[in-house]
Protein backbone atom coordinates (compact mmCIF):
# COMPACT_ATOMS: atom_id res chain seq x y z
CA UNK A 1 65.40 298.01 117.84
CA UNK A 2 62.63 300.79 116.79
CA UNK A 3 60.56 299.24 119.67
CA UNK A 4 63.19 298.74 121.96
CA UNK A 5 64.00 302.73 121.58
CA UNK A 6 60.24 304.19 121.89
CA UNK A 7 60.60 302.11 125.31
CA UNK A 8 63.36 304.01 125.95
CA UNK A 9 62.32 307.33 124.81
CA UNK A 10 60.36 308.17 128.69
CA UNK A 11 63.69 307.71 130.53
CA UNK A 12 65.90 309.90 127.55
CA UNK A 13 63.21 312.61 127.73
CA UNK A 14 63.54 312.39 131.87
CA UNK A 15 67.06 312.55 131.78
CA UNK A 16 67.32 315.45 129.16
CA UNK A 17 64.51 317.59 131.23
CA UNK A 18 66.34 316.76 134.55
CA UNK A 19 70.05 317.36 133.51
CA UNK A 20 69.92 318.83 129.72
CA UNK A 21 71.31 315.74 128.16
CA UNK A 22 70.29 315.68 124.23
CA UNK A 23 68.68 312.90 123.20
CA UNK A 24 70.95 311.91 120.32
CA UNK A 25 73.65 311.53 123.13
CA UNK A 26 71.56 309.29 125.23
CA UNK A 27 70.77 306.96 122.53
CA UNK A 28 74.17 307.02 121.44
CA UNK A 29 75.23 305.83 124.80
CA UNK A 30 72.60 302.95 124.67
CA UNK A 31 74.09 301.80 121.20
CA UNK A 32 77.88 302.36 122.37
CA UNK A 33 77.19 300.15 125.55
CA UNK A 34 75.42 297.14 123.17
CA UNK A 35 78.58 297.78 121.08
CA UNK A 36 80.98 297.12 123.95
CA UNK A 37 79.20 294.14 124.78
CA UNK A 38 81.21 292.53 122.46
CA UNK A 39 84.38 293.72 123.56
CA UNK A 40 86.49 290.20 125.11
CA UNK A 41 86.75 291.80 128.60
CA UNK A 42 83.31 292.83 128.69
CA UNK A 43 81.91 289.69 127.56
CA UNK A 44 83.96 287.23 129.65
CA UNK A 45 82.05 289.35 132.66
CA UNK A 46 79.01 288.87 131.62
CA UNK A 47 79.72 284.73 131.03
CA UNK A 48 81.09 284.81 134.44
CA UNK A 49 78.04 286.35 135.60
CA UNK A 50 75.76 284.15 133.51
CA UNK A 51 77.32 280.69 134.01
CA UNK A 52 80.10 279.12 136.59
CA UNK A 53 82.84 279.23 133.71
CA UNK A 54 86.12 278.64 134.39
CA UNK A 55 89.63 278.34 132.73
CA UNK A 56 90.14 274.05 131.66
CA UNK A 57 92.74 272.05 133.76
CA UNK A 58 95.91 270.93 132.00
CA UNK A 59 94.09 268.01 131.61
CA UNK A 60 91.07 269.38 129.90
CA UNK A 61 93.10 271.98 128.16
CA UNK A 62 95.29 269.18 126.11
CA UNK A 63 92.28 267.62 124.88
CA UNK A 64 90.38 271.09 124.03
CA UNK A 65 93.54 272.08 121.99
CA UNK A 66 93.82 268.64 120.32
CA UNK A 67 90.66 268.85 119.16
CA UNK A 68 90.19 271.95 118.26
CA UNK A 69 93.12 272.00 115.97
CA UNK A 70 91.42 269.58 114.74
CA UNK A 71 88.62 271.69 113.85
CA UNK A 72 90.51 274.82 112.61
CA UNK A 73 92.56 273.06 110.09
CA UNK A 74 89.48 271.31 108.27
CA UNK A 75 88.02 275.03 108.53
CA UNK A 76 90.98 276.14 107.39
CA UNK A 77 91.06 279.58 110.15
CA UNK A 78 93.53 280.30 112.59
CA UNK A 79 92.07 279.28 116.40
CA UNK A 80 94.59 281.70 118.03
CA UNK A 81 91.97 284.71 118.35
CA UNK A 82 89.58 282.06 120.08
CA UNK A 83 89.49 280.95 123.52
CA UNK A 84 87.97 278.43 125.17
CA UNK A 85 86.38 277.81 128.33
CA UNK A 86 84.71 275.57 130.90
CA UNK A 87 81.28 275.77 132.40
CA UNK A 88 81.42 273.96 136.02
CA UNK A 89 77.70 271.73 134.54
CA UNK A 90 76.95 268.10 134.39
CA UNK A 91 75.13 268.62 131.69
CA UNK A 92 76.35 267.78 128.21
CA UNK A 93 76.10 271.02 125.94
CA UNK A 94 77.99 273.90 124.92
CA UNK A 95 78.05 277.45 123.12
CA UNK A 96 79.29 280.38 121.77
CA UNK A 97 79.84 283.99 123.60
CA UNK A 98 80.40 287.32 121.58
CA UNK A 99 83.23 287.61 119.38
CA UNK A 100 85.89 284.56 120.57
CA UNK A 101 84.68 282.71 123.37
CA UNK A 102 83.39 279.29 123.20
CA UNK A 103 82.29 277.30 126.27
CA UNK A 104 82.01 273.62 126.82
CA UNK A 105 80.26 272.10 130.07
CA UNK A 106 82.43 269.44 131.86
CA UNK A 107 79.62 267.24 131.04
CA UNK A 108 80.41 267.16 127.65
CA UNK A 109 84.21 266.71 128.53
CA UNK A 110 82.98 263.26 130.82
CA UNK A 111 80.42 262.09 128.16
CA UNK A 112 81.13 263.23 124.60
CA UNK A 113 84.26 261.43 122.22
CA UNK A 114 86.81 263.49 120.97
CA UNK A 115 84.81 262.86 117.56
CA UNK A 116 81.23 264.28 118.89
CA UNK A 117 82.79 267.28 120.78
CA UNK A 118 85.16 268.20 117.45
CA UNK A 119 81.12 268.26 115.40
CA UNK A 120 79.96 270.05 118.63
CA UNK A 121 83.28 272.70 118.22
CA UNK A 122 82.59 272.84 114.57
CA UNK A 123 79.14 274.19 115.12
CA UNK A 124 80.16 276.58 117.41
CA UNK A 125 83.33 277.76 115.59
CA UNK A 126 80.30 278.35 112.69
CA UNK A 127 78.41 280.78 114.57
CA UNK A 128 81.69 282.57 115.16
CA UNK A 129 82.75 282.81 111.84
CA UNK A 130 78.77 284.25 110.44
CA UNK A 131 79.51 286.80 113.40
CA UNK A 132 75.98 285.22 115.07
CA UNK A 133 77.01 285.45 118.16
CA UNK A 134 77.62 289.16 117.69
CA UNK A 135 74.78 289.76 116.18
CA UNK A 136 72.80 287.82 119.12
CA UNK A 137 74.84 289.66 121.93
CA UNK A 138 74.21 293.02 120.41
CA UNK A 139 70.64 292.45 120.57
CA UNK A 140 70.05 291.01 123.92
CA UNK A 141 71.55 294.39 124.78
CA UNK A 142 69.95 296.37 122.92
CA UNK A 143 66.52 294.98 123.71
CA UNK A 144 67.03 295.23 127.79
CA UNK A 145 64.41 298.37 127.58
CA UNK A 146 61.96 296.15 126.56
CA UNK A 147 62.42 293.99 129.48
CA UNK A 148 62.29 297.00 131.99
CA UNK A 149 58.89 297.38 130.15
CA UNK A 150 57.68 294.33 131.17
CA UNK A 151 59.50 294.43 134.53
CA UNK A 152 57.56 298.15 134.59
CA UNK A 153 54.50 296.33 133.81
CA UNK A 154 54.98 293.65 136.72
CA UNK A 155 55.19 296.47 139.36
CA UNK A 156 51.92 298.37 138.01
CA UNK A 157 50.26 294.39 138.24
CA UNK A 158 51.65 293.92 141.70
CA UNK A 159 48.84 295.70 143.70
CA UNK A 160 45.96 294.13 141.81
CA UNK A 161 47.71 290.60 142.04
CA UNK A 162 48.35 291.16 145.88
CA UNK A 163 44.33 291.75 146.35
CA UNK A 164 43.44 289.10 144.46
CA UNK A 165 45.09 286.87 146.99
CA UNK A 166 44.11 288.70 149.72
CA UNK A 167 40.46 287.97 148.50
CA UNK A 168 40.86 284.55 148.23
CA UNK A 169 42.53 283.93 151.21
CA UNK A 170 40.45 286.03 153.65
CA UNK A 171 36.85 284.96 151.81
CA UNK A 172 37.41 281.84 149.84
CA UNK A 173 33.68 280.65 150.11
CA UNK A 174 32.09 284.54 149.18
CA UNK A 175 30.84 284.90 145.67
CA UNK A 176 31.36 288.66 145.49
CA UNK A 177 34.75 288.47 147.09
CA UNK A 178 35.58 285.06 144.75
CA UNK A 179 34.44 287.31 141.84
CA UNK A 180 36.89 290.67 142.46
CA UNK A 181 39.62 288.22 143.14
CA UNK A 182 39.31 286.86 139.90
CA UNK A 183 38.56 290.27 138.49
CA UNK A 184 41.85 291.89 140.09
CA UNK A 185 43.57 288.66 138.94
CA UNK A 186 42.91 288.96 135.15
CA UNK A 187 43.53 292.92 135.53
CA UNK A 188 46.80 291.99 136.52
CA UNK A 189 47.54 289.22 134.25
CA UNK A 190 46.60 291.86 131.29
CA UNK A 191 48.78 294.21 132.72
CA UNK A 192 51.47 292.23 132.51
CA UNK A 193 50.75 290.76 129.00
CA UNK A 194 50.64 294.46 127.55
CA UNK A 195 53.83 295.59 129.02
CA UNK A 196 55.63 292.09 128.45
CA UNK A 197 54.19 291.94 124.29
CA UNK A 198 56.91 294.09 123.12
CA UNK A 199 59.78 292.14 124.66
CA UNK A 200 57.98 288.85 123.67
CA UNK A 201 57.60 289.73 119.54
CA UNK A 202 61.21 291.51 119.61
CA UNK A 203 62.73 288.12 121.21
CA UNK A 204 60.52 285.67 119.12
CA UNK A 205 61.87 287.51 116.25
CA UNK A 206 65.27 287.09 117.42
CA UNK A 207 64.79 283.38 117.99
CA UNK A 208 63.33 282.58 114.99
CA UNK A 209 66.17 284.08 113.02
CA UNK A 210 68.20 282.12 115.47
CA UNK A 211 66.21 279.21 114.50
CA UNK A 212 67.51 279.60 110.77
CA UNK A 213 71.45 280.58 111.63
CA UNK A 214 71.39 276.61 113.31
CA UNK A 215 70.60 275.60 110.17
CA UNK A 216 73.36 277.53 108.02
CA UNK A 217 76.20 276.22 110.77
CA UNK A 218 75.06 272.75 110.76
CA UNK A 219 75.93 273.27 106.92
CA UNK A 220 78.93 275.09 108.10
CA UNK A 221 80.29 271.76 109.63
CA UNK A 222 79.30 269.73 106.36
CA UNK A 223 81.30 272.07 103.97
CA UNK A 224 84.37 271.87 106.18
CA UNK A 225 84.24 268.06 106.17
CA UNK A 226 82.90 267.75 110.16
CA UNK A 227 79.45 267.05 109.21
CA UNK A 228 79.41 263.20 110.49
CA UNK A 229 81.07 264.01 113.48
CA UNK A 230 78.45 266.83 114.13
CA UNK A 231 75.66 264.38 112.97
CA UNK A 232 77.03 261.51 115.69
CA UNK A 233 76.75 264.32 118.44
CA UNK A 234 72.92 265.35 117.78
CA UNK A 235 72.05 261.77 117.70
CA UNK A 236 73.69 261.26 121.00
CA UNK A 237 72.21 264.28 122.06
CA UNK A 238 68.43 262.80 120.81
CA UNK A 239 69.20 259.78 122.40
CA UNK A 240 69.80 261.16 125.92
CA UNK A 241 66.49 263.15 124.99
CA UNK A 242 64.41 260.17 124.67
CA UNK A 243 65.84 258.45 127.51
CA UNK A 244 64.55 261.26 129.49
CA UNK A 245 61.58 261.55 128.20
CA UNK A 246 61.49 265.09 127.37
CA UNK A 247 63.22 267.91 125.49
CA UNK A 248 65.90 268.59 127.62
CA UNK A 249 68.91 267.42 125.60
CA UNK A 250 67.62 269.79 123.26
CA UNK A 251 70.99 271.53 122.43
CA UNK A 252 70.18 275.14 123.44
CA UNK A 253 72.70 277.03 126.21
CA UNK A 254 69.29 278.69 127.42
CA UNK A 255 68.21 275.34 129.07
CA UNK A 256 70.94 274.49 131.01
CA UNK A 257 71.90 278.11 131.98
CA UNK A 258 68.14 278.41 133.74
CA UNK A 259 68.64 274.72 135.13
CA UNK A 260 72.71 275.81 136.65
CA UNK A 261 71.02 278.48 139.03
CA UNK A 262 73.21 281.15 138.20
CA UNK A 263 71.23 282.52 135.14
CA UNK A 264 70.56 285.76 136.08
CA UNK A 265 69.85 287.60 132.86
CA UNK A 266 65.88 287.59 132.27
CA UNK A 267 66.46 287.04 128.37
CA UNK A 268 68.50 283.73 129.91
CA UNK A 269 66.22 282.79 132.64
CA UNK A 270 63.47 282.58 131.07
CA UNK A 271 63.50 279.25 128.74
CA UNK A 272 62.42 279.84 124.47
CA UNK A 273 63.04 277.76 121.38
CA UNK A 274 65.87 278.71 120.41
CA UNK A 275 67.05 275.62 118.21
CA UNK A 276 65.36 273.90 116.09
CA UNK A 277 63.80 270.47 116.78
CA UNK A 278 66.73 267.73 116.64
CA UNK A 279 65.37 265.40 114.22
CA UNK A 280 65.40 267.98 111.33
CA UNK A 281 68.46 269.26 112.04
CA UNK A 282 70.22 265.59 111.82
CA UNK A 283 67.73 264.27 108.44
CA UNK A 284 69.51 267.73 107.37
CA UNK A 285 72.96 266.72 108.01
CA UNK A 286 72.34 263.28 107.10
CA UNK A 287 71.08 264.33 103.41
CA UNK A 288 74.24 266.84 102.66
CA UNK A 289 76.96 264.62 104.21
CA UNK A 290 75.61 261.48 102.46
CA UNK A 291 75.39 263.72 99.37
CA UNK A 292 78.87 265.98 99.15
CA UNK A 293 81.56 264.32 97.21
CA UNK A 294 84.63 263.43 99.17
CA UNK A 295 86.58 265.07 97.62
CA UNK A 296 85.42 268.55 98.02
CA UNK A 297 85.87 268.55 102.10
């Protein structure tokens, strides 16, 4: 956030020199928006935005419910001031928006058992209940001057990237004009590393804490007695990875919002480890379930 408003500081100073606006009421505008990013009417725009979500069928609705009082009552929370929605995606995932929403793809409807997608719920319900999702929200929006920086630092590159081309394309075979392409080339690509470094620590930061919250809701599910059922859903979810061949079942809502085509925030577009890797999230869950008594779920 410090970093996020110095990168904001040139536009509040432009603002207060063009129109007199102090710069405490600037910034207070810039934390009051991130703030009502969490409000429900504010956030279900920006899912609709972000992903093809709709409202379930009565179908897909009766199972939803079922299961999900499923989940609240071994959590032992009301599920009334949640709702939940579905993402028009074959792929099998889902995940958590602001304060109450939770969306599952109608992949996961078609592949998942009503045991796997009440672990999948439970996880999600988690990040709920530590306010993560808040927390994540609130940052994304928060941090969007650091991605006009690098967006900033993308236009300034432009020109130099543009004659590089140029070069190559009009004199691929000349040595002087091979050597100031690849000269404009690197300018560029420095250009954009400076301007895009700020937004990269502040989001690797994020992540990594991110990282670390998977871990404390995958324990979430244990203490409320879903950890099995969670534990069944990763290792359906590792399977599918390995039958790909790559790390696409990885359970992250980044991946599949970037694959959907209708991703068109750049702190969704552009893909990050956000989760940690599957196998040491399930020899996780494997250890507690296997080792909290029965009686205390």
């Amino acid at each position: 956030m410090p970093v996020a408003g110095l990168c904001l500081l040139p536009a509040a100073l432009a603002v207060h020199l063009a129109a007199g606006v102090p710069l405490w009421v600037a910034y207070g505008l810039w934390c009051a928006s991130a703030v009502a990013y969490g409000l429900r009417p504010v956030q279900r725009a920006m899912a609709r935005l972000l992903w093809p979500i709709r409202r379930p069928t009565p179908a897909e609705r009766g199972r939803l419910e079922r299961v999900w009082d499923h989940v609240v009552a071994h959590a032992g929370v009301s599920g009334r001031r949640f709702r939940l929605l579905v993402v028009e995606l074959p792929e099998v995932n889902a995940h958590s928006i602001g304060r109450d929403l939770i969306c599952v793809t109608t992949g996961a409807l078609a592949e998942l058992g009503d045991r796997e997608l009440a672990g999948v719920l439970a996880h999600e319900l988690g990040h709920h209940l530590r306010m993560h999702t808040s927390v994540s929200a609130f940052l994304v929006w928060v941090l969007l001057p650091l991605q006009g920086v690098a967006l900033l630092g993308n236009v300034i590159a432009a020109p130099s990237a543009a004659l590089a081309r140029r070069l190559a394309e009009r004199w691929p075979d000349h040595r002087l004009a091979d050597a100031c392409a690849r000269g404009s080339a690197r300018f560029a690509g420095t250009i954009r590393m400076v301007f895009a470094a700020p937004g990269v620590a502040a989001f690797a930061a994020k992540n990594a804490a991110g990282r670390s919250a998977e871990y404390r809701v995958d324990a979430f599910a244990v203490e409320v007695g879903l950890g099995a059922e969670l534990l069944s859903a990763l290792r359906w979810f590792a399977a599918g990875e390995k039958a790909a061949g790559s790390r696409a079942a990885d359970y992250r809502a980044v991946d599949y919002a970037a694959r959907g085509g209708r991703a068109r925030h750049a702190a969704v577009r552009i893909p990050r480890p956000t989760h940690p890797p599957l196998d040491r999230r399930m020899a996780r869950i494997a250890a507690r379930v296997e080792t909290t008594p029965a009686d205390a779920v």
